[in-house]
C-alpha atoms as a PDB file:
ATOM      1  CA  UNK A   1      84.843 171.742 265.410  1.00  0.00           C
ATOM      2  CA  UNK A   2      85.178 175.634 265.206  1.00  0.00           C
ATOM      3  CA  UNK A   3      87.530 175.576 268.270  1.00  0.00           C
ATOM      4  CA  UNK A   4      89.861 173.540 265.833  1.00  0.00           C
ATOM      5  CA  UNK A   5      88.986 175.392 262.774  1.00  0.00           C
ATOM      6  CA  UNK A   6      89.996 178.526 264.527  1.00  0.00           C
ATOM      7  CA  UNK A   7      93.023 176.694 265.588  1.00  0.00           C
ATOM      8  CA  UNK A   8      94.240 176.000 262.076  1.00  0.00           C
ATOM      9  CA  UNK A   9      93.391 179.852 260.422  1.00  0.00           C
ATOM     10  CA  UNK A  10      95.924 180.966 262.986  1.00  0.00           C
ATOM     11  CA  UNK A  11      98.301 178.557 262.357  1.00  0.00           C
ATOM     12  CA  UNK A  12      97.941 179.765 258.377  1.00  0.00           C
ATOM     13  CA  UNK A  13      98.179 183.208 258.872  1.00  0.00           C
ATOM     14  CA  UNK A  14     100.867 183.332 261.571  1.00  0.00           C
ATOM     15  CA  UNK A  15     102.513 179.674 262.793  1.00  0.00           C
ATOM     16  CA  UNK A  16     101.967 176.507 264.277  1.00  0.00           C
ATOM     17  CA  UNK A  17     104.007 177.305 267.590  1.00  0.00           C
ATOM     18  CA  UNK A  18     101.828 180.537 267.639  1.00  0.00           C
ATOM     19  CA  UNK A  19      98.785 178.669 267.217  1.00  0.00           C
ATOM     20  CA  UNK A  20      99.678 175.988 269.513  1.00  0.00           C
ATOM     21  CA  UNK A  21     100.630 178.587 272.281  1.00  0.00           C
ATOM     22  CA  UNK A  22      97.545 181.084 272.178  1.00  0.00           C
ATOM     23  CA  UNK A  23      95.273 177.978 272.280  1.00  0.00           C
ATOM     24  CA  UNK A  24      97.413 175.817 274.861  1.00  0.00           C
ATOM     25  CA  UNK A  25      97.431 172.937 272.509  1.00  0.00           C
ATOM     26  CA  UNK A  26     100.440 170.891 271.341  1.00  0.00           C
ATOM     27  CA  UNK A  27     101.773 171.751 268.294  1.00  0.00           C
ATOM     28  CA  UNK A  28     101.579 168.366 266.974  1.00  0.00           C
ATOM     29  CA  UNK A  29      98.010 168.738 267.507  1.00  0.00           C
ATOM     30  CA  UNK A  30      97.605 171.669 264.915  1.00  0.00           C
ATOM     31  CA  UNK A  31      99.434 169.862 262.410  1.00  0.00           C
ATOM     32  CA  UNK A  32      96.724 167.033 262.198  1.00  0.00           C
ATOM     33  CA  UNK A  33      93.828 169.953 262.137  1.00  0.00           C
ATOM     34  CA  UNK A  34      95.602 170.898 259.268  1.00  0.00           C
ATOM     35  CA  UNK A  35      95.840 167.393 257.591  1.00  0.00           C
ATOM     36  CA  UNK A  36      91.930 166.913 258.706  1.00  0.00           C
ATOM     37  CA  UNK A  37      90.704 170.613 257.740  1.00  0.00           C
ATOM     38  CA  UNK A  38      89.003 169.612 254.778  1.00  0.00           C
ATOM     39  CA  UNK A  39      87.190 166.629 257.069  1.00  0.00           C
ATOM     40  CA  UNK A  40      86.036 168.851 259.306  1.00  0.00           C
ATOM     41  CA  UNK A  41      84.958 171.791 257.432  1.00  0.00           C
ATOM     42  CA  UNK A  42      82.169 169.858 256.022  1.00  0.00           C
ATOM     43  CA  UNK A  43      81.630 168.107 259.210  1.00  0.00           C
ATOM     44  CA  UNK A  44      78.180 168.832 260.816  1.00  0.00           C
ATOM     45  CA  UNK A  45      78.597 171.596 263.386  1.00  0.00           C
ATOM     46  CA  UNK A  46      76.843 169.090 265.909  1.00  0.00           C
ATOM     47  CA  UNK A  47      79.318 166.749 265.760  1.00  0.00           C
ATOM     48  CA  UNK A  48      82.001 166.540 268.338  1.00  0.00           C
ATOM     49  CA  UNK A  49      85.008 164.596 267.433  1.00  0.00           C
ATOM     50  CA  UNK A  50      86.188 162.674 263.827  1.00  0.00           C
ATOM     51  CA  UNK A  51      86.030 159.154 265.128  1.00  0.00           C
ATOM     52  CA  UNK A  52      86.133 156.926 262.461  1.00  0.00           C
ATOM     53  CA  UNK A  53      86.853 153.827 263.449  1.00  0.00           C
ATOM     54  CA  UNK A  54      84.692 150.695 264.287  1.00  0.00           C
ATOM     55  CA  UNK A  55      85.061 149.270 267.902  1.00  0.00           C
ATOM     56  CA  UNK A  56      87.241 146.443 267.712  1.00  0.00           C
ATOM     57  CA  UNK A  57      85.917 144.523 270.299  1.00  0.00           C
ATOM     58  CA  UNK A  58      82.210 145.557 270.510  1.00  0.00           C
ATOM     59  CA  UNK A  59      81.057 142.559 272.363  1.00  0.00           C
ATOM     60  CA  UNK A  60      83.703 143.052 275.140  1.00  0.00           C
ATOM     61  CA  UNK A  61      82.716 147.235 275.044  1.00  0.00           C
ATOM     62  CA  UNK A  62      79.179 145.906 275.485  1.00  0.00           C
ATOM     63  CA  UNK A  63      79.921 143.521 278.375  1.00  0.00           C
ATOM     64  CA  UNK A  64      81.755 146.000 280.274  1.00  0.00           C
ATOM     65  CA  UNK A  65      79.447 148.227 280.091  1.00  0.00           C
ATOM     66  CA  UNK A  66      76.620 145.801 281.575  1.00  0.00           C
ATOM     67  CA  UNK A  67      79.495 145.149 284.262  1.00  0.00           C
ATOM     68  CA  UNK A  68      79.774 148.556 285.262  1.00  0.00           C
ATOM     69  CA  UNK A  69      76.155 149.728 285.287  1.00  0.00           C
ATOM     70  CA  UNK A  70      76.075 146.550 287.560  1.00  0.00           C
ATOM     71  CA  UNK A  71      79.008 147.942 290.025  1.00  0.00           C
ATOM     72  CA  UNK A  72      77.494 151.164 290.191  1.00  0.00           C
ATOM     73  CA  UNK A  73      74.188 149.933 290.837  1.00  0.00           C
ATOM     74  CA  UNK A  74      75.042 148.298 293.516  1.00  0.00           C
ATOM     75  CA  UNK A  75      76.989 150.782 295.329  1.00  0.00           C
ATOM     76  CA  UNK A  76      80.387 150.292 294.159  1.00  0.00           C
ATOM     77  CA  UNK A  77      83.036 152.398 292.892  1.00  0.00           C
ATOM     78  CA  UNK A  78      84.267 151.512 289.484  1.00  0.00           C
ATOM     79  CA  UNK A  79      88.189 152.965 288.659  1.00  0.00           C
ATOM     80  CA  UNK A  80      90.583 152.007 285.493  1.00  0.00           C
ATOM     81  CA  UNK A  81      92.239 150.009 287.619  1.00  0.00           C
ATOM     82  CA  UNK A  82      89.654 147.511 288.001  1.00  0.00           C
ATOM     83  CA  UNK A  83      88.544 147.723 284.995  1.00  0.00           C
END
């Protein structure tokens, strides 16, 4: 979360485009670090990514993932495409 915190004090002092450009992210991108900086400046420092949401197919997620430890297991290659 400091990468994006870092991200965002630039963008305040200076610009977005500045921002976006001296950290090779898309300017879009800095504009929701802004909307989410008070999220993630008390997120914990451990934490990775603000992922709120609840799987909406958890028993499908689950399922696959029994599938693909299978594959694997077995020898075979696993791509998005057959997933």
């Amino acid at each position: 979360m400091s990468f994006k915190l870092k991200v965002v004090s630039l963008a305040e002092e200076k610009n977005n485009t500045m921002a976006a450009h001296k950290f090779c992210v898309d300017e879009k991108q800095v504009r929701e670090w802004q909307k989410q900086k008070a999220a993630l400046t008390e997120m914990p420092k451990t934490k990775r990514a603000l992922r709120c949401d609840v799987a909406t197919f958890s028993e499908l997620e689950k399922e696959l993932n029994v599938w693909v430890s299978e594959c694997r297991q077995n020898g075979y290659i696993v791509t998005r495409t057959a997933i």
